[in-house]
C-alpha atoms as a PDB file:
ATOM      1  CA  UNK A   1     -22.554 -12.268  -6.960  1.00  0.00           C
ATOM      2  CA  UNK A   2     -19.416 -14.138  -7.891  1.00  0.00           C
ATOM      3  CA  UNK A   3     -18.853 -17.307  -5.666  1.00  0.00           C
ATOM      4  CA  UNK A   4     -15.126 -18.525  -6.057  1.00  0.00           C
ATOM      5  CA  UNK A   5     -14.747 -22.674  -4.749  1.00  0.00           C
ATOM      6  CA  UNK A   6     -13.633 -21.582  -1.029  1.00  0.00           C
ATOM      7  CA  UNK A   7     -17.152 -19.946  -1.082  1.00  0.00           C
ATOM      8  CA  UNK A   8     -19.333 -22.957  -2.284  1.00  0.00           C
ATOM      9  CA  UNK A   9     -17.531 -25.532  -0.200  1.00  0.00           C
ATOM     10  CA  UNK A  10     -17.832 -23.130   2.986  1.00  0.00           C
ATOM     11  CA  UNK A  11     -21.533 -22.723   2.281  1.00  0.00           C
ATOM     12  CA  UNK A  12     -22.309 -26.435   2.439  1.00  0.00           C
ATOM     13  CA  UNK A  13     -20.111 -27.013   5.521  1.00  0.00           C
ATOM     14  CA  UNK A  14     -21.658 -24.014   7.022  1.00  0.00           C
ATOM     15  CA  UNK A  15     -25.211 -25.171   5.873  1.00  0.00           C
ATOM     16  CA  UNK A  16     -24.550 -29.176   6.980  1.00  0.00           C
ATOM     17  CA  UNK A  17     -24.119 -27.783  10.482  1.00  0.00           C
ATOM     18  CA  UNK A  18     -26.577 -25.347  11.131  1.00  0.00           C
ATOM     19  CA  UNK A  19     -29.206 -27.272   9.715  1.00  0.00           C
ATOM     20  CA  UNK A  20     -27.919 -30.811  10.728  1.00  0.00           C
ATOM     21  CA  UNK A  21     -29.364 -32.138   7.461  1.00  0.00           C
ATOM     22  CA  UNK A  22     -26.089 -33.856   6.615  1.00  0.00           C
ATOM     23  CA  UNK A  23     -23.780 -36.364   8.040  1.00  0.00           C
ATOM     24  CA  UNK A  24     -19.921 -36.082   8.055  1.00  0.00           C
ATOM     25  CA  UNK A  25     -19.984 -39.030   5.230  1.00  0.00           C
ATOM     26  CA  UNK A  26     -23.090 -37.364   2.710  1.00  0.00           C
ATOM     27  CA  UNK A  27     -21.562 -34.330   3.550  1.00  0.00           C
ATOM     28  CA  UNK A  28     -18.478 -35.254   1.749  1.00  0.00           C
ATOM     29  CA  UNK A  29     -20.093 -36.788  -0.753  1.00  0.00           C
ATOM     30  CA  UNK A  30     -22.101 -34.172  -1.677  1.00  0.00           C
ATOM     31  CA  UNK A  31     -19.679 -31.683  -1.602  1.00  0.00           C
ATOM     32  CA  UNK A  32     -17.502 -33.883  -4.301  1.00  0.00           C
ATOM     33  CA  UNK A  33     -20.459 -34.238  -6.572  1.00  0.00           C
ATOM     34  CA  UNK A  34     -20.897 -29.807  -6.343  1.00  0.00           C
ATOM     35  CA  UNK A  35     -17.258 -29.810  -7.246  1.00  0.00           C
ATOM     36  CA  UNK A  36     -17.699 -31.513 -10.136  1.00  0.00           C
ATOM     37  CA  UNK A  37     -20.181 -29.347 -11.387  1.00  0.00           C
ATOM     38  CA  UNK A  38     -18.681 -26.405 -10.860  1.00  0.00           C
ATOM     39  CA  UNK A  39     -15.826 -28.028 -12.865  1.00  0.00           C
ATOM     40  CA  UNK A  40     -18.269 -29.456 -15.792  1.00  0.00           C
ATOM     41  CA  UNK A  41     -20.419 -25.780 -15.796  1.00  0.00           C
ATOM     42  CA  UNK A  42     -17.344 -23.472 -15.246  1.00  0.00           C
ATOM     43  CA  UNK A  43     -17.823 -21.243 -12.223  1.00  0.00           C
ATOM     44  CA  UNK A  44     -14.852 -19.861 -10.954  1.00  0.00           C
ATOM     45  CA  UNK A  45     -12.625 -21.576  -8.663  1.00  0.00           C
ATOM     46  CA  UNK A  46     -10.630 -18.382  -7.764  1.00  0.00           C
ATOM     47  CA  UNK A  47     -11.025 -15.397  -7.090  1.00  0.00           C
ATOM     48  CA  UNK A  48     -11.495 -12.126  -9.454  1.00  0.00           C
ATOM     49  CA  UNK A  49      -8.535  -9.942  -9.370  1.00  0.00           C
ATOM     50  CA  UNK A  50      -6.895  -7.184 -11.123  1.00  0.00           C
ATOM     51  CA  UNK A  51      -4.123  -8.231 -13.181  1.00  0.00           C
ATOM     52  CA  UNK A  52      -1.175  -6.561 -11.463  1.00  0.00           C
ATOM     53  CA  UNK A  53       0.602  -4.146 -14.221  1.00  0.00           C
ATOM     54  CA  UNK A  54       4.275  -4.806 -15.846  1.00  0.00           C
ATOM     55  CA  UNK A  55       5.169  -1.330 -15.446  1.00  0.00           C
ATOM     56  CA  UNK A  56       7.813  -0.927 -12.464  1.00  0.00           C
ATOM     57  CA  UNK A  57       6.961   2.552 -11.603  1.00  0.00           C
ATOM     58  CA  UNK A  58       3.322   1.182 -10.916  1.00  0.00           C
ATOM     59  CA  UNK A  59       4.185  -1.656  -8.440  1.00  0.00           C
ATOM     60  CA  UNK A  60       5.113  -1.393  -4.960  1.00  0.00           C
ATOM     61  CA  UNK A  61       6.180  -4.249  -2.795  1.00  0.00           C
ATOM     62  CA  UNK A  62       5.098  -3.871   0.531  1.00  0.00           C
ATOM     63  CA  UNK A  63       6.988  -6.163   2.005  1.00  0.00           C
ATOM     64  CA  UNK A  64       9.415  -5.472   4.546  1.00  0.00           C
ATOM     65  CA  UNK A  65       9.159  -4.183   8.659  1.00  0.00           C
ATOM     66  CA  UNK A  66       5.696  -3.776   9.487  1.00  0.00           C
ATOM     67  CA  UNK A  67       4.835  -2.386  13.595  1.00  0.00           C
ATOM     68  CA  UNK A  68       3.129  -5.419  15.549  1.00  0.00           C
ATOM     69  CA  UNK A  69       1.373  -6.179  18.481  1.00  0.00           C
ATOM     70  CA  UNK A  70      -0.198  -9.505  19.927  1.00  0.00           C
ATOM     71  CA  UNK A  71      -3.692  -8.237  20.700  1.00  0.00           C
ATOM     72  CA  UNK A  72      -4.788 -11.041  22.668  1.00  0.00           C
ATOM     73  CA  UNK A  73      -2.924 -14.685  23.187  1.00  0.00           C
ATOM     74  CA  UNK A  74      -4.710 -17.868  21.774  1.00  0.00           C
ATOM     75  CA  UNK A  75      -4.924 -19.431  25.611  1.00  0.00           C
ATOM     76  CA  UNK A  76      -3.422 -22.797  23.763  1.00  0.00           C
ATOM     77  CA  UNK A  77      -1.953 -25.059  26.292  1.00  0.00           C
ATOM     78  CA  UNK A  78       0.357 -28.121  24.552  1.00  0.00           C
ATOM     79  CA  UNK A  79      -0.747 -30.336  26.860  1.00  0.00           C
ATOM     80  CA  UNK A  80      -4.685 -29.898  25.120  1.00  0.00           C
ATOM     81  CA  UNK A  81      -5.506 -32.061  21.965  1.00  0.00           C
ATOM     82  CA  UNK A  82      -8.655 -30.967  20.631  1.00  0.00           C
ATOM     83  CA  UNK A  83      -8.285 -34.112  18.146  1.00  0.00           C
ATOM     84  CA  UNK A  84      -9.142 -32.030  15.541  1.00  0.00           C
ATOM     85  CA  UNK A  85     -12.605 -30.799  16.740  1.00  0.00           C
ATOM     86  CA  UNK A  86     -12.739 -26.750  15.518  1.00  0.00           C
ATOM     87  CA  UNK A  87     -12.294 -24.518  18.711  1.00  0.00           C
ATOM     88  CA  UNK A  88     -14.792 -22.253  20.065  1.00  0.00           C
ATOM     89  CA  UNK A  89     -14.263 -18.322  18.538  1.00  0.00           C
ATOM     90  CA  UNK A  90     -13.204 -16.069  21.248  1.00  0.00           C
ATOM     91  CA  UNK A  91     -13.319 -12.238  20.570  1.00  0.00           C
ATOM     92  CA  UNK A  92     -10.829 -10.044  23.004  1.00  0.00           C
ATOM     93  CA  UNK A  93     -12.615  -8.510  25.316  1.00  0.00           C
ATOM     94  CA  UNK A  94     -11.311  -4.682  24.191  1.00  0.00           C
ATOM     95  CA  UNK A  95     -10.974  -3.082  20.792  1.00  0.00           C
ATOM     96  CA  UNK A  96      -8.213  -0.835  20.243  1.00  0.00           C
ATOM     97  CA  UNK A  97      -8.751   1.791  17.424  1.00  0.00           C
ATOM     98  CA  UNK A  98      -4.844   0.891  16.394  1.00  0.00           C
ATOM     99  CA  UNK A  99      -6.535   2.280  12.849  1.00  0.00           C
ATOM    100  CA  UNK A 100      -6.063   5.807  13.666  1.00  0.00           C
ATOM    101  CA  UNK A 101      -3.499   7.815  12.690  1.00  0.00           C
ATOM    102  CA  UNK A 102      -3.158   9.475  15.884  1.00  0.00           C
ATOM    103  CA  UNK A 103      -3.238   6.269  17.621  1.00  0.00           C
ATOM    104  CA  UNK A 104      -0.037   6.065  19.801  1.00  0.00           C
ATOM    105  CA  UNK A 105       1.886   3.047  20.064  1.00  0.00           C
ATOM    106  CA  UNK A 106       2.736   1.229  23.580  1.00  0.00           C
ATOM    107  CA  UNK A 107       5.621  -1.055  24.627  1.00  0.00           C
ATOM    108  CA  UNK A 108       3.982  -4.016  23.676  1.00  0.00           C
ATOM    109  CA  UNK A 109       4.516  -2.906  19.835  1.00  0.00           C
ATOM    110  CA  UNK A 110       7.293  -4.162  17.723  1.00  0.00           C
ATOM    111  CA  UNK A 111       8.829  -4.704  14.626  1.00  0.00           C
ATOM    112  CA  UNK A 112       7.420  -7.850  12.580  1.00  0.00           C
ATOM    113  CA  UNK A 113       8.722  -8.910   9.384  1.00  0.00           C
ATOM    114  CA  UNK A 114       5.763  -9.623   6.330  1.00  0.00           C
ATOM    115  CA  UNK A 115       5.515 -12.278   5.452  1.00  0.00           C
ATOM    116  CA  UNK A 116       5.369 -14.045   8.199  1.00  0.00           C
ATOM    117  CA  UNK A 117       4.086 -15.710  10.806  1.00  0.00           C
ATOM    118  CA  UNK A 118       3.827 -14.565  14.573  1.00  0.00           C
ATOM    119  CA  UNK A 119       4.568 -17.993  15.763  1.00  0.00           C
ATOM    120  CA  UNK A 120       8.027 -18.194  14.143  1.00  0.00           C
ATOM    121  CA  UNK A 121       8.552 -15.192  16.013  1.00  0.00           C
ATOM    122  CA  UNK A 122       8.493 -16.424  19.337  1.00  0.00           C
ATOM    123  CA  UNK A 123       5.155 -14.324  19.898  1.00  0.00           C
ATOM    124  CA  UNK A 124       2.666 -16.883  20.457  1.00  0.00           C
ATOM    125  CA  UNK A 125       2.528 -21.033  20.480  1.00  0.00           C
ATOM    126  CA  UNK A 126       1.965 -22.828  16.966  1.00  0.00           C
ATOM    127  CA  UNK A 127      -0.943 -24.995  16.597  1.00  0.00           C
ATOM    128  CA  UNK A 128      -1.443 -28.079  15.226  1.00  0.00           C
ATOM    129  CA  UNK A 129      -4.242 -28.732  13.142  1.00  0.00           C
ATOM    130  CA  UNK A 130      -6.513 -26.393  14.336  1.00  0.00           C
ATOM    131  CA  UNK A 131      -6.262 -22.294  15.726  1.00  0.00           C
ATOM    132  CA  UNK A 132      -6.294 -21.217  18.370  1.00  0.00           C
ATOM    133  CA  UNK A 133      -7.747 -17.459  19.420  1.00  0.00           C
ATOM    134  CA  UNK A 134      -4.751 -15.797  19.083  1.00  0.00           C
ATOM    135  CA  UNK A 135      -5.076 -12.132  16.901  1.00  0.00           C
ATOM    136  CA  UNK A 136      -2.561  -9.809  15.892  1.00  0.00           C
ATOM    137  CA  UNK A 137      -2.664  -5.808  14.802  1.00  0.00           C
ATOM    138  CA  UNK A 138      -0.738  -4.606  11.979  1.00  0.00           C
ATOM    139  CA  UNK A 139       0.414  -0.821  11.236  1.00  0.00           C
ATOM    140  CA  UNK A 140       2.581   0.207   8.250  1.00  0.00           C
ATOM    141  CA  UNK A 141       3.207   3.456   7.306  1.00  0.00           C
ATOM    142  CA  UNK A 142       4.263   3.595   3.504  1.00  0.00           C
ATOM    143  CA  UNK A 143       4.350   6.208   0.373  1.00  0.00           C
ATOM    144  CA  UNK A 144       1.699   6.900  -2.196  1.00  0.00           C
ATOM    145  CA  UNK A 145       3.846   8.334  -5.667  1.00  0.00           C
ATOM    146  CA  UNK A 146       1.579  11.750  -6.681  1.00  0.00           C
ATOM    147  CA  UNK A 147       2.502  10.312 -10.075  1.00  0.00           C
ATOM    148  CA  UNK A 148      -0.362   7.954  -9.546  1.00  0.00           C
ATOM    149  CA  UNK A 149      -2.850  10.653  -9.346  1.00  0.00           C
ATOM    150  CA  UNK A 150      -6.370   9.914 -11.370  1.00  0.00           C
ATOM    151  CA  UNK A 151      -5.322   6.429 -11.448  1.00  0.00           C
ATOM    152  CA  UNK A 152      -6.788   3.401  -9.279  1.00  0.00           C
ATOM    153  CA  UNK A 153      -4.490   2.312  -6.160  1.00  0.00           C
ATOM    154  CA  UNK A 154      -5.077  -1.175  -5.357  1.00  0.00           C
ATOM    155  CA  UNK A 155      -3.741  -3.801  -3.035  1.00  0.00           C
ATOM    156  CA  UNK A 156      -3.014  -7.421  -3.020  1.00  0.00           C
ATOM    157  CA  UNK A 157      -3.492  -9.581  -0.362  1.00  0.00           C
ATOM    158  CA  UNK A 158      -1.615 -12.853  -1.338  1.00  0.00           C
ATOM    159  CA  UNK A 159      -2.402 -14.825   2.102  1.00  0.00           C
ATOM    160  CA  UNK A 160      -3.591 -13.863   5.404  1.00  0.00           C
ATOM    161  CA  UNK A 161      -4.291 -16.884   7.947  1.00  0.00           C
ATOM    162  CA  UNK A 162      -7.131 -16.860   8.516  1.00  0.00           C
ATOM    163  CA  UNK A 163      -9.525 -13.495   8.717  1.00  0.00           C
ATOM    164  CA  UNK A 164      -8.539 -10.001   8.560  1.00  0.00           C
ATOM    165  CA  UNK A 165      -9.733  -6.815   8.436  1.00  0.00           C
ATOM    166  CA  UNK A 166      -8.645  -3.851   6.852  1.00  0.00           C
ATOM    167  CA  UNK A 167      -8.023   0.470   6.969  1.00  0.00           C
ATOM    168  CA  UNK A 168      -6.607   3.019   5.263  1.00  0.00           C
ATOM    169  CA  UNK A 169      -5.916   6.203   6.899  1.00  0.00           C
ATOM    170  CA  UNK A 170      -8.361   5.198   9.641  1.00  0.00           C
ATOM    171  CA  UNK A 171     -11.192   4.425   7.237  1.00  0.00           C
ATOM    172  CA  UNK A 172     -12.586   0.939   6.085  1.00  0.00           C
ATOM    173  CA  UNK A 173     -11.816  -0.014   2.650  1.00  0.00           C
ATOM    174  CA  UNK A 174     -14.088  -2.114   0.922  1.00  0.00           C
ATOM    175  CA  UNK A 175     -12.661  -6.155   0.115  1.00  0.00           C
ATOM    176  CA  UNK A 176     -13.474  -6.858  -3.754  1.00  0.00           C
ATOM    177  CA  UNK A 177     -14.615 -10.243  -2.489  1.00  0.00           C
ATOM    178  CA  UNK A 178     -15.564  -9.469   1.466  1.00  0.00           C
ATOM    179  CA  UNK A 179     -16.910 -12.352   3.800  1.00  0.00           C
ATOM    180  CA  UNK A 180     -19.907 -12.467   6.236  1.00  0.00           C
ATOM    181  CA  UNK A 181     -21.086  -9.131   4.161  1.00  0.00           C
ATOM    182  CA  UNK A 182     -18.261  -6.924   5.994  1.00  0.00           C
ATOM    183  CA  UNK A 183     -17.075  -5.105   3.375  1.00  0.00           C
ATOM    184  CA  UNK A 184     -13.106  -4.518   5.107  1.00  0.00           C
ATOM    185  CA  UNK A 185     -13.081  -8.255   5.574  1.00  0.00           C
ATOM    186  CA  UNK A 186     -11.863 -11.133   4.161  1.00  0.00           C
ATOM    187  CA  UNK A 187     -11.424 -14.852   5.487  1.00  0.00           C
ATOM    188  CA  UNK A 188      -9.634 -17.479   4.061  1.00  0.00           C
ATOM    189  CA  UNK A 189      -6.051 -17.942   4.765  1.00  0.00           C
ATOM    190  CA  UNK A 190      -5.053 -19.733   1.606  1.00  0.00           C
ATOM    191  CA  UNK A 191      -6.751 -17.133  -0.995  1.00  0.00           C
ATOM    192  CA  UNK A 192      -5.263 -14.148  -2.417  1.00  0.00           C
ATOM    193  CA  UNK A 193      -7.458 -11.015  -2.267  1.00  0.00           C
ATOM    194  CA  UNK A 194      -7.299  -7.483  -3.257  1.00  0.00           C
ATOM    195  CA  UNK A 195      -8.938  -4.250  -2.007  1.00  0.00           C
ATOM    196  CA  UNK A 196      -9.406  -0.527  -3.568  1.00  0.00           C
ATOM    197  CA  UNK A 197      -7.490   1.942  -1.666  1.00  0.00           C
ATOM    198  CA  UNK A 198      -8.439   4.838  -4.129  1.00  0.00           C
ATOM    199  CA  UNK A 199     -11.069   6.453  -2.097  1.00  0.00           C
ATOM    200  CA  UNK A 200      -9.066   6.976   1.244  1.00  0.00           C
ATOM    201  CA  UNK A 201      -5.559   7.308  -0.425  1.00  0.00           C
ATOM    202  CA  UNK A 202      -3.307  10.565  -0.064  1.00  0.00           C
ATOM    203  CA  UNK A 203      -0.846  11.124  -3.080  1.00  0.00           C
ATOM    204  CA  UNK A 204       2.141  12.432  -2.863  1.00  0.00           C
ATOM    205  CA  UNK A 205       1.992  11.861   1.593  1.00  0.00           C
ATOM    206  CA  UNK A 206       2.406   9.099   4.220  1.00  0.00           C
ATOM    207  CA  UNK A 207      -0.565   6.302   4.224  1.00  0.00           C
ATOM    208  CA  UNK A 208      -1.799   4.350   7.202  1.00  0.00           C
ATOM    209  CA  UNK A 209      -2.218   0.745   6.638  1.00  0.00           C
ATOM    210  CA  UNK A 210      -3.890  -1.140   9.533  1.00  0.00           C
ATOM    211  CA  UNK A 211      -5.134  -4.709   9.320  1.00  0.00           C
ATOM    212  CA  UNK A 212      -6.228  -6.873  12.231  1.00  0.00           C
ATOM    213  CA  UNK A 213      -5.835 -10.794  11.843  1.00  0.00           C
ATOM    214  CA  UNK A 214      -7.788 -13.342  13.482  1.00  0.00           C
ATOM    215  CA  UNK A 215      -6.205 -16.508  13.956  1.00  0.00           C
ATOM    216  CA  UNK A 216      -9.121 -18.833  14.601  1.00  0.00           C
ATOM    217  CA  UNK A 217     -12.449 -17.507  12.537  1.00  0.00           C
ATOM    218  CA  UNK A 218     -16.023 -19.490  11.723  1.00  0.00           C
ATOM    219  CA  UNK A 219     -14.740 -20.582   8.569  1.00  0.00           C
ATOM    220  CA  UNK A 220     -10.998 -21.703   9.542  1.00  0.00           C
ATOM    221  CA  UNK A 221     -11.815 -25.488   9.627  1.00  0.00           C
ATOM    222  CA  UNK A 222     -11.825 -25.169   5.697  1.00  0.00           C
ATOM    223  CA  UNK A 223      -7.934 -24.049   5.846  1.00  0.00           C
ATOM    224  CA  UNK A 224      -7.027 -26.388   8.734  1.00  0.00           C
ATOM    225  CA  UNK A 225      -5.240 -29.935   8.336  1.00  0.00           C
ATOM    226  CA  UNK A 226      -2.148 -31.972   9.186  1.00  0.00           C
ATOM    227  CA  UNK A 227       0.125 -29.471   9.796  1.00  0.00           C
ATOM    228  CA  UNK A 228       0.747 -26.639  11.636  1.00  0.00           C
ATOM    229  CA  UNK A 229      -1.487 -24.021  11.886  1.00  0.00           C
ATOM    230  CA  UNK A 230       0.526 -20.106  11.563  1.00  0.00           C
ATOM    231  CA  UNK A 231      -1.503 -17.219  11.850  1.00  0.00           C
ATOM    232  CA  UNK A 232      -0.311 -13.563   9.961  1.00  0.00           C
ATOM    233  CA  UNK A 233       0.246 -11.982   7.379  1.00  0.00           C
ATOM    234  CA  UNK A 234       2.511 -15.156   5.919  1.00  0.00           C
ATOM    235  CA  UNK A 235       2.344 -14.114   1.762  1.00  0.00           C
ATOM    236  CA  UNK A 236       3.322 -11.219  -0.290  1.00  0.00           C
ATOM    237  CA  UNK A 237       1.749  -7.715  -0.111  1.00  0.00           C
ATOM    238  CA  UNK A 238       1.835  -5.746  -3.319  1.00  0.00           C
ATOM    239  CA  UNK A 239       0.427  -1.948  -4.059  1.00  0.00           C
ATOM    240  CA  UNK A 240      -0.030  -1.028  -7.343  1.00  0.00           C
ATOM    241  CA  UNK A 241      -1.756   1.361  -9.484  1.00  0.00           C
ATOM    242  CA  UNK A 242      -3.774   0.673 -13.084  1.00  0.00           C
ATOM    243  CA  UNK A 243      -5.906   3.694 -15.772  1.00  0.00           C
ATOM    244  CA  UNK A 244      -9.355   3.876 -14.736  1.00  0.00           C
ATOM    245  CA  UNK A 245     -10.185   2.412 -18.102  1.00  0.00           C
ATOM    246  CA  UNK A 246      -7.946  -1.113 -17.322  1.00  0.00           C
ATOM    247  CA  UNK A 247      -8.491  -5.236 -17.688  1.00  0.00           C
ATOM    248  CA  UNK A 248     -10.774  -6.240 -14.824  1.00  0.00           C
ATOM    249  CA  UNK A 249     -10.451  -9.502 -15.198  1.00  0.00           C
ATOM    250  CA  UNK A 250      -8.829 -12.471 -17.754  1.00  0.00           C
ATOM    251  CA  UNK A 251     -10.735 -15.788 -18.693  1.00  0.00           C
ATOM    252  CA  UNK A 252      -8.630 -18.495 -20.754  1.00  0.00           C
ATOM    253  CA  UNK A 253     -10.892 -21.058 -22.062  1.00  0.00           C
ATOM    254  CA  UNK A 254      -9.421 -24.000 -23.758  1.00  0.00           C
ATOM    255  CA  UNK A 255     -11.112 -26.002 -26.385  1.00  0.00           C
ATOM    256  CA  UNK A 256     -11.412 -29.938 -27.094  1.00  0.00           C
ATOM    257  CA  UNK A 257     -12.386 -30.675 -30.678  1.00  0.00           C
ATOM    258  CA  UNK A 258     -14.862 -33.705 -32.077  1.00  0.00           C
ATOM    259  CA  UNK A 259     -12.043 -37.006 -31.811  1.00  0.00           C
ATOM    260  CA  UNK A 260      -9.912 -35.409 -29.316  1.00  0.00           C
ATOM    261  CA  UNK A 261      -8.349 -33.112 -31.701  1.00  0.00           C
ATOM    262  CA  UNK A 262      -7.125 -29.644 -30.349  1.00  0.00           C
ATOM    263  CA  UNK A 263      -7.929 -26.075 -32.090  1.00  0.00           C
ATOM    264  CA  UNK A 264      -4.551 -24.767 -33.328  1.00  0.00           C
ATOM    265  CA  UNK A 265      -3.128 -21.009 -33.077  1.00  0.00           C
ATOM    266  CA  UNK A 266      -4.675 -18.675 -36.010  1.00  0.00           C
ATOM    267  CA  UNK A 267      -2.571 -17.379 -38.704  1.00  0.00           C
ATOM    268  CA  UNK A 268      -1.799 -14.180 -38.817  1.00  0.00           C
END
């Protein structure tokens, strides 16, 4: 298992409050002193991720027009100050299976652009400081070159506030890095994540994308501050395709020499 910092730091919060064993004050300390190890020991303080390829014809932007609906509003009332306390998750009370493809779109669907934020389209109230229970459904139909055949499809995910959950073709595909061991879901609004679409993908046809995003989730108090809180799909989207033998991953270490002398380039 592969713990990236957003993962440590929500494990201590997550741990101080459930088991009451810390104050707001040790708490802070403590989590400053398990920074600094990960720092001095090296753990990694992002996530893994594909390196996304140079080659045009293997890179897809998907940003653009995606289909959006407000699946329940974030009963946020400006005249409420919460002073900062985290609100209470609420859960709509129906599920929609908007993940199907032959899932048929009402009047309260419309065109979104990604990235964005729902807020700065008039949808729904922004927040300040903390979420509120707002959650919006996302649909986007989009092509799959049959060029990219016997190769892995992947996605990027370069920020989604806060949670969201993911389907291709009306299947779940699996997070790399998934949160609260739901493997189609990922929280953490300010971390970029990626998913393999391989095993649901059609080449050469029209794809399903469907992602549901939760505004206000158990761990949003880590992304939350003073500012205002936007929930959506608010950074880049990128498909893209890599050889099934490919780089999983890149580590740069650097090296500091005996008197503060650096190692220099080798000759070729």
């Amino acid at each position: 298992m592969r713990w990236n910092l957003y993962d440590c730091v929500l494990f201590l919060r997550v741990a101080a409050r459930k088991g009451g064993f810390l104050n707001k004050e040790r708490m802070n300390k403590t989590i400053n002193c398990f920074l600094y190890l990960l720092l001095v020991c090296g753990a990694s303080l992002s996530p893994a991720g594909i390196p996304i390829p140079a080659e045009k014809d293997h890179v897809t932007s998907l940003n653009g027009t995606w289909r959006f609906k407000l699946e329940q509003p974030g009963g946020y009332s400006s005249k409420t100050n919460h002073g900062g306390r985290p609100v209470a998750v609420v859960n709509p009370a129906t599920i929609e299976s908007f993940q199907t493809i032959d899932y048929k779109e009402d009047k309260a669907w419309l065109d979104l652009n990604v990235p964005g934020n729902w807020e700065m389209a008039g949808l729904s109230p922004a927040t300040y400081n903390q979420p509120d229970n707002a959650s919006g459904l996302y649909r986007l139909w989009f092509d799959v070159p049959k060029t990219w055949q016997g190769r892995l499809v992947r996605l990027t995910f370069d920020g989604v506030q806060n949670g969201s959950e993911l389907w291709l073709n009306g299947k779940p595909v699996a997070v790399d890095e998934p949160s609260w061991g739901r493997t189609n879901y990922h929280e953490s609004g300010w971390t970029a994540f990626q998913l393999d679409l391989t095993p649901a993908v059609k080449f050469g046809e029209k794809n399903l994308l469907a992602v549901r995003v939760t505004k206000n989730t158990r761990s949003s108090d880590l992304d939350t501050g003073d500012y205002f809180f936007l929930g959506g799909i608010h950074r880049p989207v990128t498909l893209f395709s890599v050889p099934k033998s490919h780089l999983e991953d890149v580590t740069v270490q650097t090296r500091l020499l005996a008197g503060g002398r650096w190692m220099p380039p080798r000759k070729k």
